[in-house]
C-alpha atoms as a PDB file:
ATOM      1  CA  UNK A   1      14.267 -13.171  77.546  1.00  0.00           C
ATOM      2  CA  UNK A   2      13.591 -10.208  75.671  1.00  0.00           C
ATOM      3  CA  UNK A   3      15.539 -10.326  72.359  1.00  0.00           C
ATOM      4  CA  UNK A   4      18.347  -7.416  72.542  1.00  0.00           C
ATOM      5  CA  UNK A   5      22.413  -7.040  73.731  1.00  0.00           C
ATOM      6  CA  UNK A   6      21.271  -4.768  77.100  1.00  0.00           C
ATOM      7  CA  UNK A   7      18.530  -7.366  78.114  1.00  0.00           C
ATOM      8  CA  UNK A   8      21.413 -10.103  77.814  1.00  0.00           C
ATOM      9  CA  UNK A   9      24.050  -7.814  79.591  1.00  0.00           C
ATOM     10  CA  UNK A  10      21.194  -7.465  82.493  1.00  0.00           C
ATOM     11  CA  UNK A  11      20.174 -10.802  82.689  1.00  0.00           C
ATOM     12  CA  UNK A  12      23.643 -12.137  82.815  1.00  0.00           C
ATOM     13  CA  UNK A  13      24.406  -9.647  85.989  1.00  0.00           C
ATOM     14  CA  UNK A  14      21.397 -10.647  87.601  1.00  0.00           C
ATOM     15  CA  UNK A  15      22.189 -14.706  87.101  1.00  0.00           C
ATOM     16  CA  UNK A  16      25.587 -13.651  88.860  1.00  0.00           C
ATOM     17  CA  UNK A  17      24.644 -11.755  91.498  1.00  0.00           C
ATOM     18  CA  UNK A  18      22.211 -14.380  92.765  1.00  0.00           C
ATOM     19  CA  UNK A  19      24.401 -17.212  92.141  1.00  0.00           C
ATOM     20  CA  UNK A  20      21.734 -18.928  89.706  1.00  0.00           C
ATOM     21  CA  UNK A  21      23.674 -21.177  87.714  1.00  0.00           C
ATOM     22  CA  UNK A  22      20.333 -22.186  85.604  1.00  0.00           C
ATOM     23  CA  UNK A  23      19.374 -18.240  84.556  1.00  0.00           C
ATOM     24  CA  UNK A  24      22.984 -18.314  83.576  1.00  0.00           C
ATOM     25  CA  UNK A  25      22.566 -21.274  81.386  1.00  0.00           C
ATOM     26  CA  UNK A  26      19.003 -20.223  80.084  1.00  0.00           C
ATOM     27  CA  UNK A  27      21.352 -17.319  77.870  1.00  0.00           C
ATOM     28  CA  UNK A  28      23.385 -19.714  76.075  1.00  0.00           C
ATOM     29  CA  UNK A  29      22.216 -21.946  72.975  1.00  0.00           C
ATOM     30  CA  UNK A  30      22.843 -25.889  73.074  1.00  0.00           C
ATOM     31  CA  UNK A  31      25.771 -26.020  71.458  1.00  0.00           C
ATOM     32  CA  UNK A  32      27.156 -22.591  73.169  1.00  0.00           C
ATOM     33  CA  UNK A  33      31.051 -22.743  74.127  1.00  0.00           C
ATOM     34  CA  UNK A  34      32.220 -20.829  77.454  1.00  0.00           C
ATOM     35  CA  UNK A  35      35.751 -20.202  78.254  1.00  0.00           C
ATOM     36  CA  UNK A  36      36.630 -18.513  81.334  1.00  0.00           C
ATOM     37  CA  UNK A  37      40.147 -19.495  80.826  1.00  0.00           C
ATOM     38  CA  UNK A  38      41.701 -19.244  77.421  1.00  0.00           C
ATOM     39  CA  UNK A  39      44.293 -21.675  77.968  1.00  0.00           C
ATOM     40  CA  UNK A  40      41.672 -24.305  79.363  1.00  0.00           C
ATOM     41  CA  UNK A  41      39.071 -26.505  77.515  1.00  0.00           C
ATOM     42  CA  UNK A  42      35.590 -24.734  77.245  1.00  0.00           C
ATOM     43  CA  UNK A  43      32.196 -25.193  79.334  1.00  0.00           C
ATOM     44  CA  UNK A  44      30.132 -26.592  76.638  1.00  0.00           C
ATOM     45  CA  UNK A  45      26.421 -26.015  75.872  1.00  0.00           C
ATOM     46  CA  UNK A  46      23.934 -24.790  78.934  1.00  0.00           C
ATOM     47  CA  UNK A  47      24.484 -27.836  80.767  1.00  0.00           C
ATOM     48  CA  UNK A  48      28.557 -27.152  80.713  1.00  0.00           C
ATOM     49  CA  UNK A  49      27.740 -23.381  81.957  1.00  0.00           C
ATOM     50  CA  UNK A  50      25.181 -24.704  84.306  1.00  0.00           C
ATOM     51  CA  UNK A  51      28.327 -27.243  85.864  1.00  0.00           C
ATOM     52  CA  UNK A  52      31.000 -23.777  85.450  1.00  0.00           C
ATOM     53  CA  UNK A  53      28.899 -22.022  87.617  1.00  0.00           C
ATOM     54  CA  UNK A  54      27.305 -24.117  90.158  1.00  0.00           C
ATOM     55  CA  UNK A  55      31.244 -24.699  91.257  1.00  0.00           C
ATOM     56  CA  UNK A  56      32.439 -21.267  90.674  1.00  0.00           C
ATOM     57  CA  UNK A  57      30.088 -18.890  92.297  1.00  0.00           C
ATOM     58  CA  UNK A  58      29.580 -21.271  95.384  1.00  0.00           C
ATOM     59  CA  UNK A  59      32.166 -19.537  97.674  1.00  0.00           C
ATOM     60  CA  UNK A  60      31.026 -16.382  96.141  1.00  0.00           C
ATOM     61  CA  UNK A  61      28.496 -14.128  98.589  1.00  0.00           C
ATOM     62  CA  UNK A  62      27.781 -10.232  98.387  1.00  0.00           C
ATOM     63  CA  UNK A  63      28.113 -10.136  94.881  1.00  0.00           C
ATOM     64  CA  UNK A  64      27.653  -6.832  92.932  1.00  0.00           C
ATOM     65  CA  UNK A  65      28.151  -6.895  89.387  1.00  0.00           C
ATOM     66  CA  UNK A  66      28.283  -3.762  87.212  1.00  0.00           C
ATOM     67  CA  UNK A  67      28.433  -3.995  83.805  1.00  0.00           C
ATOM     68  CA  UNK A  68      30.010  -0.905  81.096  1.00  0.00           C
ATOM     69  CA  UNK A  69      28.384  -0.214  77.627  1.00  0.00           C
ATOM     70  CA  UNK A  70      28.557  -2.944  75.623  1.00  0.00           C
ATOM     71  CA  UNK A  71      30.425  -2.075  72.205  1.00  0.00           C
ATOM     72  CA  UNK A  72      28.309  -3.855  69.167  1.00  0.00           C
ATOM     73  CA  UNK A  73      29.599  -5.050  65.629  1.00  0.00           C
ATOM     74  CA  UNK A  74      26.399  -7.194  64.131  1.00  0.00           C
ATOM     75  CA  UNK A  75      26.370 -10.252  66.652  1.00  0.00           C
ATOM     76  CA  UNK A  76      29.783  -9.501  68.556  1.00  0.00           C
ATOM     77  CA  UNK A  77      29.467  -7.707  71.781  1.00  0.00           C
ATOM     78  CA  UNK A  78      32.424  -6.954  74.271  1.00  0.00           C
ATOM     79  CA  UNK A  79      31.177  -5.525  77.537  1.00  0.00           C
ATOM     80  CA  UNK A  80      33.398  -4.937  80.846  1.00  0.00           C
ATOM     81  CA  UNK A  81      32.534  -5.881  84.064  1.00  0.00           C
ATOM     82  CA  UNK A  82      33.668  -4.946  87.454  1.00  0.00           C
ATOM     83  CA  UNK A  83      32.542  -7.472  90.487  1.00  0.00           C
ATOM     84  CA  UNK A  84      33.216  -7.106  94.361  1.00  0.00           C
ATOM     85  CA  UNK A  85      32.612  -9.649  96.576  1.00  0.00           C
ATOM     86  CA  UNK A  86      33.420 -11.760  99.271  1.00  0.00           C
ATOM     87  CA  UNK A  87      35.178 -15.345  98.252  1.00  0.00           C
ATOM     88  CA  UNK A  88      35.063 -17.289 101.161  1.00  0.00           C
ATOM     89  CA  UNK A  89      34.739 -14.254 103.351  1.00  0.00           C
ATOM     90  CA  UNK A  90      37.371 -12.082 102.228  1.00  0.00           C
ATOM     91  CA  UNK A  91      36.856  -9.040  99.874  1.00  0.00           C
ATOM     92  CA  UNK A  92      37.875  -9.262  96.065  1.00  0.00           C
ATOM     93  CA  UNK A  93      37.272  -7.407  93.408  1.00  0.00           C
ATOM     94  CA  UNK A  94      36.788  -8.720  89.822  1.00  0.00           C
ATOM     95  CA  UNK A  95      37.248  -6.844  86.702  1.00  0.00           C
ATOM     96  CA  UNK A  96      37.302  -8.221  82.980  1.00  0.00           C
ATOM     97  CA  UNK A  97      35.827  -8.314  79.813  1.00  0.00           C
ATOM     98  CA  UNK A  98      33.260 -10.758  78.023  1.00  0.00           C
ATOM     99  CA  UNK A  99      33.174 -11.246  74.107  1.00  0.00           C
ATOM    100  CA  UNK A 100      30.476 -12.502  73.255  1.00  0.00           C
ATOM    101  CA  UNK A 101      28.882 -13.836  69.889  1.00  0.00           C
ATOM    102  CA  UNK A 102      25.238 -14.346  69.769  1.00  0.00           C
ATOM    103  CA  UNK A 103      22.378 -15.596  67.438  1.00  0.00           C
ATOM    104  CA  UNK A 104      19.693 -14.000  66.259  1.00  0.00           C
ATOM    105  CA  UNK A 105      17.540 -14.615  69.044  1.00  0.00           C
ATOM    106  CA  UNK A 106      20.065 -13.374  71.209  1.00  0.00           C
ATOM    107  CA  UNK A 107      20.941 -16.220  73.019  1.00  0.00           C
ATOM    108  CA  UNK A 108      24.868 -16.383  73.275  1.00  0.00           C
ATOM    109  CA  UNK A 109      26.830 -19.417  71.462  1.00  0.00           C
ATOM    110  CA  UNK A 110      30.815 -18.176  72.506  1.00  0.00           C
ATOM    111  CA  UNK A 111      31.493 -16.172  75.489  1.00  0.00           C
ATOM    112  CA  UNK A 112      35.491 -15.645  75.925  1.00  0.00           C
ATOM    113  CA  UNK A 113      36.240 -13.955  79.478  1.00  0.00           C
ATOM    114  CA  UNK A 114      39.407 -12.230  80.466  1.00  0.00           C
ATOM    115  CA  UNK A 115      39.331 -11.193  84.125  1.00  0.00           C
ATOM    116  CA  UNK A 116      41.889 -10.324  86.853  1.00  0.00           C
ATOM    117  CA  UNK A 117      41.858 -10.837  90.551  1.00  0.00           C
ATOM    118  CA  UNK A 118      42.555  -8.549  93.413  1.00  0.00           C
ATOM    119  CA  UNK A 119      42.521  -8.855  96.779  1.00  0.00           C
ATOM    120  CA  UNK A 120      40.504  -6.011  98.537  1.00  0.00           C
ATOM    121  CA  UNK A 121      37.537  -3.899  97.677  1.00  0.00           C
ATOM    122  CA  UNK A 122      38.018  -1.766  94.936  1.00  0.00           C
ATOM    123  CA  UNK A 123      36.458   1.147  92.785  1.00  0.00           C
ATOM    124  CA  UNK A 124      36.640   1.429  88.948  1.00  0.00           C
ATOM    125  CA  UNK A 125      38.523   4.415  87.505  1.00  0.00           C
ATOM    126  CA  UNK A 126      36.572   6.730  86.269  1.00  0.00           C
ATOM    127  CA  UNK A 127      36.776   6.261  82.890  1.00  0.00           C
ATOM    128  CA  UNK A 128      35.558   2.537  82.903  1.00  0.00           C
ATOM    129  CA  UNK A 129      32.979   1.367  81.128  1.00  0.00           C
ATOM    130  CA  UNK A 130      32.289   3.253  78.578  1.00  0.00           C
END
């Protein structure tokens, strides 16, 4: 993976978009923590994301991930994303934030996730993202 925030932000998109729980896991160092739930243990390491994944984007088809401008301080990134896609057939749409903290070869060790959940396909206000 090419070392930088943007190649991360794309790479992570892509993993999700195809459902590929192991290009997910290739981002995160071994002893990487994700929590997609702040109030619930974390996925640990790329095996623990590999798991998180497999399970989670297994219902998932149609997936389209965009992702906003990532906002940098050193190795702390926070980037939006919006999703829409089908979860066992019916439309949803996805949006939420990643903070991530990464290494220096840009491989992520703690991803925090805060996300909501609607029912139906929806558009991003214009000012998202950025």
């Amino acid at each position: 993976m090419a070392g930088s925030v943007e190649a991360w932000i794309e790479a992570y998109r892509q993993a999700w978009e195809s459902r590929d729980p192991e290009a997910a896991a290739a981002l995160f160092t071994a002893d990487a923590t994700y929590r997609d739930r702040i109030f619930d243990e974390p996925h640990h390491g790329p095996d623990g994301v590999a798991a998180y994944w497999g399970g989670v984007t297994a219902a998932q088809s149609e997936v389209r991930v965009r992702m906003g401008r990532p906002f940098v301080d050193g190795n702390r990134v926070a980037v939006e994303f919006w999703t829409n896609m089908k979860v066992a057939g019916d439309e949803v749409t996805l949006p939420g934030c990643l903070l991530l903290e990464f290494d220096d070869d840009w491989k992520c060790r703690r991803l925090r996730e805060y996300w909501h959940f609607e029912q139906g396909s929806f558009e991003p206000p214009a000012e998202w993202g950025s």
